[in-house]
PDB file of N, CA and C in Angstrom:
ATOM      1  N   UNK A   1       0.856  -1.171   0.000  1.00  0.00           N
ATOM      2  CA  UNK A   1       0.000   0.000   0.000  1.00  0.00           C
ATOM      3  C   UNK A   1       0.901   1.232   0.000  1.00  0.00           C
ATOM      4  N   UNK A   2       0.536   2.225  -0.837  1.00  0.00           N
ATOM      5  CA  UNK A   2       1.520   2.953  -1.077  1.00  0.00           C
ATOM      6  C   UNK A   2       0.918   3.872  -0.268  1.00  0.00           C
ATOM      7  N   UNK A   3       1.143   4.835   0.537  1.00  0.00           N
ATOM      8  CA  UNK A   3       0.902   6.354   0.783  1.00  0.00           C
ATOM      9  C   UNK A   3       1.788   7.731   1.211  1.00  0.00           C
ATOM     10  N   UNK A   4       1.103   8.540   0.716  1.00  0.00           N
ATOM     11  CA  UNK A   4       2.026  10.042   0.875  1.00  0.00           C
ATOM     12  C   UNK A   4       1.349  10.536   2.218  1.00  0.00           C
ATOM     13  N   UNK A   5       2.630  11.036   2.624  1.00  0.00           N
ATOM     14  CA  UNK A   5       2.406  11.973   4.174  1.00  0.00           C
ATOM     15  C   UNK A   5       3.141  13.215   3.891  1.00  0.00           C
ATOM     16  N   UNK A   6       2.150  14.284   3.560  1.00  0.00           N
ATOM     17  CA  UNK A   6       2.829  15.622   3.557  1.00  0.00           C
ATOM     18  C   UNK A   6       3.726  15.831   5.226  1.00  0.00           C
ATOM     19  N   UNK A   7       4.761  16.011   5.134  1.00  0.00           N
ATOM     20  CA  UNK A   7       5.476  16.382   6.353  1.00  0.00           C
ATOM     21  C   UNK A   7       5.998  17.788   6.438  1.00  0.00           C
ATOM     22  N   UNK A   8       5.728  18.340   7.165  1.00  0.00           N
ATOM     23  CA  UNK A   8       6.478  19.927   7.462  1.00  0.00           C
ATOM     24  C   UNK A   8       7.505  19.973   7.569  1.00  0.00           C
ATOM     25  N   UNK A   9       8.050  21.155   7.105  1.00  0.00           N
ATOM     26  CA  UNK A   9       9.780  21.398   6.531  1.00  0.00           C
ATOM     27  C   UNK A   9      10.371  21.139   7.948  1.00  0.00           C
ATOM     28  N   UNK A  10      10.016  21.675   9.064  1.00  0.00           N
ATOM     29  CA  UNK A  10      10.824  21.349  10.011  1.00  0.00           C
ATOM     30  C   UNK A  10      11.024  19.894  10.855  1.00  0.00           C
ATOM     31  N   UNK A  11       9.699  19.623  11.023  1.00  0.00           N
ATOM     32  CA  UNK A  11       9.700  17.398  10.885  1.00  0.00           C
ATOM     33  C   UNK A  11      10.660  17.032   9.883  1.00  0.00           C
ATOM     34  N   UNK A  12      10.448  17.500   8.449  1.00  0.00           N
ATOM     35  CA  UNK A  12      11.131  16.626   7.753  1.00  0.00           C
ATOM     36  C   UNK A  12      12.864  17.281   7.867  1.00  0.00           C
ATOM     37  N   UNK A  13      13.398  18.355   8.483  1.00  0.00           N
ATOM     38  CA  UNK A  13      14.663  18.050   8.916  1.00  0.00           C
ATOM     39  C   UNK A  13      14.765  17.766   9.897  1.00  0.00           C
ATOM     40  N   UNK A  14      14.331  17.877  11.267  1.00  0.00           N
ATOM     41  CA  UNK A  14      14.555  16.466  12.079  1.00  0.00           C
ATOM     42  C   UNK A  14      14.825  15.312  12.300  1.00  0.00           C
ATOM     43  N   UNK A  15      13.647  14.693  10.953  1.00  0.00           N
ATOM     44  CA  UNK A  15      13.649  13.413  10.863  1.00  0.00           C
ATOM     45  C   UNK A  15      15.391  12.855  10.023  1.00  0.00           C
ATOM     46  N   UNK A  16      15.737  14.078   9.054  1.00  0.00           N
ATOM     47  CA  UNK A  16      16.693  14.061   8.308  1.00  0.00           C
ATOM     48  C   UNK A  16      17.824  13.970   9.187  1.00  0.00           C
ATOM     49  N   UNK A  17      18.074  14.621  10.426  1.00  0.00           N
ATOM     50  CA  UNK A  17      19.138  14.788  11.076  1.00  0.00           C
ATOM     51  C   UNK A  17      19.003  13.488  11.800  1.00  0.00           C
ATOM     52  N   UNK A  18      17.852  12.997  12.516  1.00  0.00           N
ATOM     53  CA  UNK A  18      18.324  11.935  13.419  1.00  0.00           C
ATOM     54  C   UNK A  18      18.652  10.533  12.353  1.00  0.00           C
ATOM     55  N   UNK A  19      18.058  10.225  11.517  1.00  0.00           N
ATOM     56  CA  UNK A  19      18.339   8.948  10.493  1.00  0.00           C
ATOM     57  C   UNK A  19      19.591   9.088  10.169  1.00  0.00           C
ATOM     58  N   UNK A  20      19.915  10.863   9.708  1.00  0.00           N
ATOM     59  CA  UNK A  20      21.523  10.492   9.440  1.00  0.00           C
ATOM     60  C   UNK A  20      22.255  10.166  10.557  1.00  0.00           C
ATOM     61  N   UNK A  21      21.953  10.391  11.953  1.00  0.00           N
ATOM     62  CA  UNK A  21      22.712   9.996  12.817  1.00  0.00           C
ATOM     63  C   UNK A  21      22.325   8.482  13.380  1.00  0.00           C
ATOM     64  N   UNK A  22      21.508   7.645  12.719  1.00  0.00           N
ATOM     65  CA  UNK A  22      21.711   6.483  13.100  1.00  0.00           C
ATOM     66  C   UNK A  22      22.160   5.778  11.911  1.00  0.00           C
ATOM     67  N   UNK A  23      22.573   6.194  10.978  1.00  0.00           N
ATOM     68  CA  UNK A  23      23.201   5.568   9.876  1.00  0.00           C
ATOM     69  C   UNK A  23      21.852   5.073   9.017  1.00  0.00           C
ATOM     70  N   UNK A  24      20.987   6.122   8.872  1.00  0.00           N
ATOM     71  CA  UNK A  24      19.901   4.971   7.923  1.00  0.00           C
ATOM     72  C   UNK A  24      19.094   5.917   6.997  1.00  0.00           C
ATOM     73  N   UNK A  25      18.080   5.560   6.538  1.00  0.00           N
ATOM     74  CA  UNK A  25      17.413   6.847   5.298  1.00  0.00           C
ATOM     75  C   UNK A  25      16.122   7.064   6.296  1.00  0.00           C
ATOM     76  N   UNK A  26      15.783   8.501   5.480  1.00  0.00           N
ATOM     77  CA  UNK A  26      14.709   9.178   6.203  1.00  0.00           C
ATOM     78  C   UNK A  26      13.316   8.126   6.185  1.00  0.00           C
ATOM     79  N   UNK A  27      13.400   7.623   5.267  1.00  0.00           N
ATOM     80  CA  UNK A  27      12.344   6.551   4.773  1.00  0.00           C
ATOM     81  C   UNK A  27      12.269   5.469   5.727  1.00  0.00           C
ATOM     82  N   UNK A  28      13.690   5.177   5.959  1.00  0.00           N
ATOM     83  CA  UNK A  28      13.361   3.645   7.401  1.00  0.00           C
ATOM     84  C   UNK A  28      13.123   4.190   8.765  1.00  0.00           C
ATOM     85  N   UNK A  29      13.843   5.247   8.795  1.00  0.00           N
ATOM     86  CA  UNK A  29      13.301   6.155  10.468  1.00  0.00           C
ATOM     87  C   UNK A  29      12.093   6.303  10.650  1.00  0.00           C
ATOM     88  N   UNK A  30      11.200   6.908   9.345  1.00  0.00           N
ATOM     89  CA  UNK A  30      10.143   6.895   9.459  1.00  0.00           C
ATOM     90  C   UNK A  30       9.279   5.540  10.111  1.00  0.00           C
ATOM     91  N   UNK A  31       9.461   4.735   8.696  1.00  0.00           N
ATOM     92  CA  UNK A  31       9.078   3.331   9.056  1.00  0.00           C
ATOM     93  C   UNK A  31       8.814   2.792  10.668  1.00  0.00           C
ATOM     94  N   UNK A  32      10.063   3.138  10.877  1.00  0.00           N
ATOM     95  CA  UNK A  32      10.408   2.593  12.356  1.00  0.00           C
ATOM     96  C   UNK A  32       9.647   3.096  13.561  1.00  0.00           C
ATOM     97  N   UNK A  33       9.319   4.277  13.041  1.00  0.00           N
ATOM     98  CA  UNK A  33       8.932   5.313  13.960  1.00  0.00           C
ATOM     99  C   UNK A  33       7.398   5.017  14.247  1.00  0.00           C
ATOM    100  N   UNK A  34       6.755   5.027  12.692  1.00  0.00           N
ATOM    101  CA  UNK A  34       5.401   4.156  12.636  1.00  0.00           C
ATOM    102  C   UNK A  34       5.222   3.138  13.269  1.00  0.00           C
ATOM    103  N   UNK A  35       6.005   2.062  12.941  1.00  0.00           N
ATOM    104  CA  UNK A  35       6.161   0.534  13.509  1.00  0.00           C
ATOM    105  C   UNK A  35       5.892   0.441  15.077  1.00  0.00           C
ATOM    106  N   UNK A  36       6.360   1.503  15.595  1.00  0.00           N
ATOM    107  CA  UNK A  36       7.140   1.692  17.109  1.00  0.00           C
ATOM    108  C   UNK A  36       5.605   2.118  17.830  1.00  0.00           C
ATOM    109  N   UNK A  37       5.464   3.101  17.010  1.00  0.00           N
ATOM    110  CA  UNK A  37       3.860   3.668  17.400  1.00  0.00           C
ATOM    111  C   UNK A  37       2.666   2.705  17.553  1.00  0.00           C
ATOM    112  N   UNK A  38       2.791   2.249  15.908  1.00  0.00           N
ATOM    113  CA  UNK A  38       1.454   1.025  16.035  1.00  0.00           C
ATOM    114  C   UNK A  38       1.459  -0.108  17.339  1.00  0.00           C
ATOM    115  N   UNK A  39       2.694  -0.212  16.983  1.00  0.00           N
ATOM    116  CA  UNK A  39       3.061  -1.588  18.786  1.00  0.00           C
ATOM    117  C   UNK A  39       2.873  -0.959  19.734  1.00  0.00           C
ATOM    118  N   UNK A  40       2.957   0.289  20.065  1.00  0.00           N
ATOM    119  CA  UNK A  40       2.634   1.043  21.636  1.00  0.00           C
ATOM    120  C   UNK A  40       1.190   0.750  21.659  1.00  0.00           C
ATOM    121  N   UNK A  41       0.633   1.220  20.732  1.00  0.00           N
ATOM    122  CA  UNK A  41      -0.832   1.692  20.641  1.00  0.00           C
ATOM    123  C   UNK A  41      -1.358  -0.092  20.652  1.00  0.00           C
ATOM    124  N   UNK A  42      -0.905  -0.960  19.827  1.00  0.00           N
ATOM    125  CA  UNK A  42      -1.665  -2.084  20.274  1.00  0.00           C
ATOM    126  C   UNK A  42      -1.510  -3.034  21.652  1.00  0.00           C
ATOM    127  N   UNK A  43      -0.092  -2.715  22.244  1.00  0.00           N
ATOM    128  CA  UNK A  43       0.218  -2.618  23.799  1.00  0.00           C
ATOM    129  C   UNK A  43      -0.984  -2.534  24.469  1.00  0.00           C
ATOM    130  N   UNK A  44      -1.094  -1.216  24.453  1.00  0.00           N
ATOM    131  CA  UNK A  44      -2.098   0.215  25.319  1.00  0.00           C
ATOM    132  C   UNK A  44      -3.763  -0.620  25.133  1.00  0.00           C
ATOM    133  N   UNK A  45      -3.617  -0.693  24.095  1.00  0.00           N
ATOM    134  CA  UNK A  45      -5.134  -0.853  23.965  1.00  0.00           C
ATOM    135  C   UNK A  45      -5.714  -2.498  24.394  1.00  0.00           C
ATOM    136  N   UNK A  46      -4.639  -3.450  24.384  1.00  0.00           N
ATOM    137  CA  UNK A  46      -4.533  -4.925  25.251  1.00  0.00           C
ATOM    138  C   UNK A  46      -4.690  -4.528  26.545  1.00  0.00           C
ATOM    139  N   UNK A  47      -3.879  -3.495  26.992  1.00  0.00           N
ATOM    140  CA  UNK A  47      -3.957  -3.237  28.578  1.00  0.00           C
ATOM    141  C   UNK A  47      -5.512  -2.846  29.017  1.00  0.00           C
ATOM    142  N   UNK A  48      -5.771  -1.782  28.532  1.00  0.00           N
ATOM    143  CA  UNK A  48      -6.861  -1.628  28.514  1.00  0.00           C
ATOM    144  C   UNK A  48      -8.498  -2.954  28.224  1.00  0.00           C
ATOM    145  N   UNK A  49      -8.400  -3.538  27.575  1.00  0.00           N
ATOM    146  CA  UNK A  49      -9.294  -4.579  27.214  1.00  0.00           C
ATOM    147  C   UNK A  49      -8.659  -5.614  28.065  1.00  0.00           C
ATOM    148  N   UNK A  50      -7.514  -6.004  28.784  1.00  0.00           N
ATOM    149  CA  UNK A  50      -7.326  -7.092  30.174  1.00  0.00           C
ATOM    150  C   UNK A  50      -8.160  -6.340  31.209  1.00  0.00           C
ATOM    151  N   UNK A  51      -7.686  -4.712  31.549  1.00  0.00           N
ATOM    152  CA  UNK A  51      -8.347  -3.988  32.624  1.00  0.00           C
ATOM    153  C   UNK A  51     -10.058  -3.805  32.715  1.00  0.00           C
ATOM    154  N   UNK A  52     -10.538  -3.861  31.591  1.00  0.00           N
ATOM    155  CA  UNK A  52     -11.728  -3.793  31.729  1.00  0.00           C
ATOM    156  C   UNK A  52     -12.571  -5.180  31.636  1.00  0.00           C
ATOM    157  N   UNK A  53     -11.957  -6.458  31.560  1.00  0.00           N
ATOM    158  CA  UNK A  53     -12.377  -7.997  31.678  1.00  0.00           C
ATOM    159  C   UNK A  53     -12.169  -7.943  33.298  1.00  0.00           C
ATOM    160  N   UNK A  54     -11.138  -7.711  33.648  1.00  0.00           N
ATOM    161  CA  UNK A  54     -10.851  -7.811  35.584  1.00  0.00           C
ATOM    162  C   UNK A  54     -11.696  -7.331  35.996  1.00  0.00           C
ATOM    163  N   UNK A  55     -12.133  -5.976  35.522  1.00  0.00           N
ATOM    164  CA  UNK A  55     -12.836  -5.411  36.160  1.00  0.00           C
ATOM    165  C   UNK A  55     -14.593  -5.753  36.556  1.00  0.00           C
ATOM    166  N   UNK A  56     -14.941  -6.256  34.794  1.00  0.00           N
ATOM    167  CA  UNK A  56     -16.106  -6.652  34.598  1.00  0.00           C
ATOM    168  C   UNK A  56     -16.035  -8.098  35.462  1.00  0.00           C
ATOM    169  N   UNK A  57     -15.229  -8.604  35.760  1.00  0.00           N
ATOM    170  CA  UNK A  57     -15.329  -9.903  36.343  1.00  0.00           C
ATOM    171  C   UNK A  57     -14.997  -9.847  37.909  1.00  0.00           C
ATOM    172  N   UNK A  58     -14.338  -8.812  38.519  1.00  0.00           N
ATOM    173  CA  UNK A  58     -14.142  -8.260  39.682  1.00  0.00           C
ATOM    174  C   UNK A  58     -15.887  -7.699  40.301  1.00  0.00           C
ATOM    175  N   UNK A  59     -16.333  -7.093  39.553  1.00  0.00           N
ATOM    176  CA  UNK A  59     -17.913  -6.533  39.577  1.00  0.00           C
ATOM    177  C   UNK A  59     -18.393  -7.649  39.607  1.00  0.00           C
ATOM    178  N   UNK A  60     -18.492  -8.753  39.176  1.00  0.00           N
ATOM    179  CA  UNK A  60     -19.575 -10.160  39.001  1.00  0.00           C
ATOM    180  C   UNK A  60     -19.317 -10.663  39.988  1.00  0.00           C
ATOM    181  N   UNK A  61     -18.235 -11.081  40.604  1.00  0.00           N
ATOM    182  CA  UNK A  61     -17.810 -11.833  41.064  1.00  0.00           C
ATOM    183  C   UNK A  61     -17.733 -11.216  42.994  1.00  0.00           C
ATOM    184  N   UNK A  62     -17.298  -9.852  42.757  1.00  0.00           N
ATOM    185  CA  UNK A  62     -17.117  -9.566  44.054  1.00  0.00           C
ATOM    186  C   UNK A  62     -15.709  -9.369  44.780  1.00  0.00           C
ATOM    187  N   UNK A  63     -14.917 -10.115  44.469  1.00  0.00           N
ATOM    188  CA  UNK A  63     -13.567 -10.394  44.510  1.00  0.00           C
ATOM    189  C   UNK A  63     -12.918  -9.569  44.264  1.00  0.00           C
ATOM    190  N   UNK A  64     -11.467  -8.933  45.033  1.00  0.00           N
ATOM    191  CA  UNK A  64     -10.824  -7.820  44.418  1.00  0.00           C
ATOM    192  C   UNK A  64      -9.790  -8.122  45.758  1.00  0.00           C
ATOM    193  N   UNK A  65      -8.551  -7.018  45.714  1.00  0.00           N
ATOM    194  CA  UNK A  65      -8.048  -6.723  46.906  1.00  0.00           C
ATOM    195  C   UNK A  65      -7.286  -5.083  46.599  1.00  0.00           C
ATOM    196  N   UNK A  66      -8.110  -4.458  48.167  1.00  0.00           N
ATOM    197  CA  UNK A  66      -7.661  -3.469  48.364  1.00  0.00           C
ATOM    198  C   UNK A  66      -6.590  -2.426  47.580  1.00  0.00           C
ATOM    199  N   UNK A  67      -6.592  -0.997  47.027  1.00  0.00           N
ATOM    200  CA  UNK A  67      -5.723  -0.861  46.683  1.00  0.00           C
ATOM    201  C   UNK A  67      -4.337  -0.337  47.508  1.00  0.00           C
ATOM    202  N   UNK A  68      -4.830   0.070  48.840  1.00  0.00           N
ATOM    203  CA  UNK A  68      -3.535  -0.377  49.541  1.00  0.00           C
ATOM    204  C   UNK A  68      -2.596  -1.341  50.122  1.00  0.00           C
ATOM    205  N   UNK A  69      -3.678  -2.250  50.204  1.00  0.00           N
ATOM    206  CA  UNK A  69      -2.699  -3.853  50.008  1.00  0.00           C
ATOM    207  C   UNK A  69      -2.021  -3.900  48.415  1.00  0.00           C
ATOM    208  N   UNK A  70      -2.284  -3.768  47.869  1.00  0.00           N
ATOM    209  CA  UNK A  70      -1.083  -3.591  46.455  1.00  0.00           C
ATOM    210  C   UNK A  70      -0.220  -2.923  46.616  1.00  0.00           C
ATOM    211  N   UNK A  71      -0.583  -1.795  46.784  1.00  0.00           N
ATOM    212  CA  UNK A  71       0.730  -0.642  46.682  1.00  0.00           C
ATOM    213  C   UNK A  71       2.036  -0.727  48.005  1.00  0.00           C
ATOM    214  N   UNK A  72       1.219  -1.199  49.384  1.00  0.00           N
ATOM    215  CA  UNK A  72       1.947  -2.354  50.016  1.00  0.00           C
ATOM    216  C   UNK A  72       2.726  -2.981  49.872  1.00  0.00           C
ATOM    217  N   UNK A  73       2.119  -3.775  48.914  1.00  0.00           N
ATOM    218  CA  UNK A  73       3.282  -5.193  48.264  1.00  0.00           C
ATOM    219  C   UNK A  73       4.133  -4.751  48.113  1.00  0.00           C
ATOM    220  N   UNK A  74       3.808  -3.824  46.837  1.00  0.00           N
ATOM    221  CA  UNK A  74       5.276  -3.664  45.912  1.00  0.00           C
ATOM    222  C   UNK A  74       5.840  -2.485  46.254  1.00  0.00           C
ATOM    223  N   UNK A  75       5.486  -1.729  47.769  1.00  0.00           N
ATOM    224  CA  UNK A  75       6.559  -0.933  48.648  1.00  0.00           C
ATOM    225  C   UNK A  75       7.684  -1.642  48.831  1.00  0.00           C
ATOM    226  N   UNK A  76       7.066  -2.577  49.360  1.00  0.00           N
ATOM    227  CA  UNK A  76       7.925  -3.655  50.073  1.00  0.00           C
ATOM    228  C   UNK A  76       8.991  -4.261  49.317  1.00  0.00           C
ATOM    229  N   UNK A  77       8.246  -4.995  47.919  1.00  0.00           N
ATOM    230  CA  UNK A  77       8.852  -5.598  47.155  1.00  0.00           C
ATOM    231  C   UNK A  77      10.216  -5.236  46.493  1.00  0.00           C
ATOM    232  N   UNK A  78       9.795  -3.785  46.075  1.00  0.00           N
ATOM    233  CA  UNK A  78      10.769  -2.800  45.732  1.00  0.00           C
ATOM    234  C   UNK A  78      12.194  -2.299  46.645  1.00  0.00           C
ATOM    235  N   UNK A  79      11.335  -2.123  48.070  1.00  0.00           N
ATOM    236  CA  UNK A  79      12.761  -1.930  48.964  1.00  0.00           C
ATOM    237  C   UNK A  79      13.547  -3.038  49.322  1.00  0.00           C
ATOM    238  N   UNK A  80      13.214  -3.914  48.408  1.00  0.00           N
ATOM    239  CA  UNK A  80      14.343  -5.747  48.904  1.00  0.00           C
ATOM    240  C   UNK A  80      13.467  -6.574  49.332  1.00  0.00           C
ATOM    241  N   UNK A  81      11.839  -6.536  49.920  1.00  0.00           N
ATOM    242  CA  UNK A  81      11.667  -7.022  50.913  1.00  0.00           C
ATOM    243  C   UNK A  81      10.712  -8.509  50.285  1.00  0.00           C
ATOM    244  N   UNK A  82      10.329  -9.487  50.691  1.00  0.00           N
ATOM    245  CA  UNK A  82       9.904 -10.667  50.520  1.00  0.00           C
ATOM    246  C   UNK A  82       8.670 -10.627  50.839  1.00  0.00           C
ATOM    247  N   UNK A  83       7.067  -9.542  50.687  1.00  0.00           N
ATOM    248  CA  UNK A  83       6.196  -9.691  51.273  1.00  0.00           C
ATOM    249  C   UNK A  83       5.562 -10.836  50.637  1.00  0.00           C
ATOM    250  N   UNK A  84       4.728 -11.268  51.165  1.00  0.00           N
ATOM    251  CA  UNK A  84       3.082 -12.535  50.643  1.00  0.00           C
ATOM    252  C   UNK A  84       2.075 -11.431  49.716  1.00  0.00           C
ATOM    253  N   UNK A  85       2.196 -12.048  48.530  1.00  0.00           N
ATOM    254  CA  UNK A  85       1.107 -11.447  47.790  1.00  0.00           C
ATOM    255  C   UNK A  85      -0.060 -11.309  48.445  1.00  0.00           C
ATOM    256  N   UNK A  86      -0.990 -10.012  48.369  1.00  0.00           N
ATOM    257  CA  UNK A  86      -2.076 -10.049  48.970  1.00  0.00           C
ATOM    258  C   UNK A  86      -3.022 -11.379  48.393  1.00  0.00           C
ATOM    259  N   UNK A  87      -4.489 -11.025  49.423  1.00  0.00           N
ATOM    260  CA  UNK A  87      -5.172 -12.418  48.753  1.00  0.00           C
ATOM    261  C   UNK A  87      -6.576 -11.416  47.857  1.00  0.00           C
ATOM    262  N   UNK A  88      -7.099 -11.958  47.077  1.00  0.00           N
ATOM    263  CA  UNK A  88      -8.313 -11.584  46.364  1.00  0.00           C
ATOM    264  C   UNK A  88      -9.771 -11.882  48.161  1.00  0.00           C
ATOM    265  N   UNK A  89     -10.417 -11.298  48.064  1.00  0.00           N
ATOM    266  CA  UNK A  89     -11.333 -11.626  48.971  1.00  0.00           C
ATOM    267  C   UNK A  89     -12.802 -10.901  48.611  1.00  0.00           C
ATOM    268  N   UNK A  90     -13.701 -10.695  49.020  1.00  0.00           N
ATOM    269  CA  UNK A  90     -15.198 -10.371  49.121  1.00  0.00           C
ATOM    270  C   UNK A  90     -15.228  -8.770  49.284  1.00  0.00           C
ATOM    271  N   UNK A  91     -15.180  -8.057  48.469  1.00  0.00           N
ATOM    272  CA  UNK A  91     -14.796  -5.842  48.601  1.00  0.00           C
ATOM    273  C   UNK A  91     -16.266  -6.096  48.768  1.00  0.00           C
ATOM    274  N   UNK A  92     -16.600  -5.320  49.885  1.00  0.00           N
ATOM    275  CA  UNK A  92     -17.944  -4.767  50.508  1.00  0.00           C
ATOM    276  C   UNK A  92     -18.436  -3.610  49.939  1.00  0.00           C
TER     277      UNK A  92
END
């Protein structure tokens, strides 16, 4: 699929300066740059569609744990420490 992207004089020396500084053409920076984007964005949007199944199933179900027992954990976890994962239980 072929397509044109009008780019503005100053994007398109940007883009010119950093490709020449990774040794490559304005054409694959681009590429790359796209490539890089589409994978964030289909990342982002997985995260999002796991977060809203937990959630919808957290709501059905009842089940959840606290969000200061999380942030807890991985206080802990983070400063060296060995805590017990919280447990899922019955959010009132």
């Amino acid at each position: 699929m072929a397509v044109s992207l009008r780019v503005p004089p100053e994007m398109k020396k940007k883009v010119e300066r950093l490709a020449q500084a990774q040794d490559t053409t304005a054409h694959a920076f681009m590429l790359k740059a796209i490539r890089e984007k589409v994978e964030a964005e289909e990342t982002r949007a997985a995260f999002h569609a796991e977060a809203r199944r937990r959630l919808a199933r957290m709501k059905q179900t009842g089940m959840g744990i606290p969000a200061e027992e999380v942030l807890a954990y991985f206080r802990e976890k983070a400063a060296g420490g060995n805590p017990r994962p919280p447990k899922a239980r019955k959010i009132v």
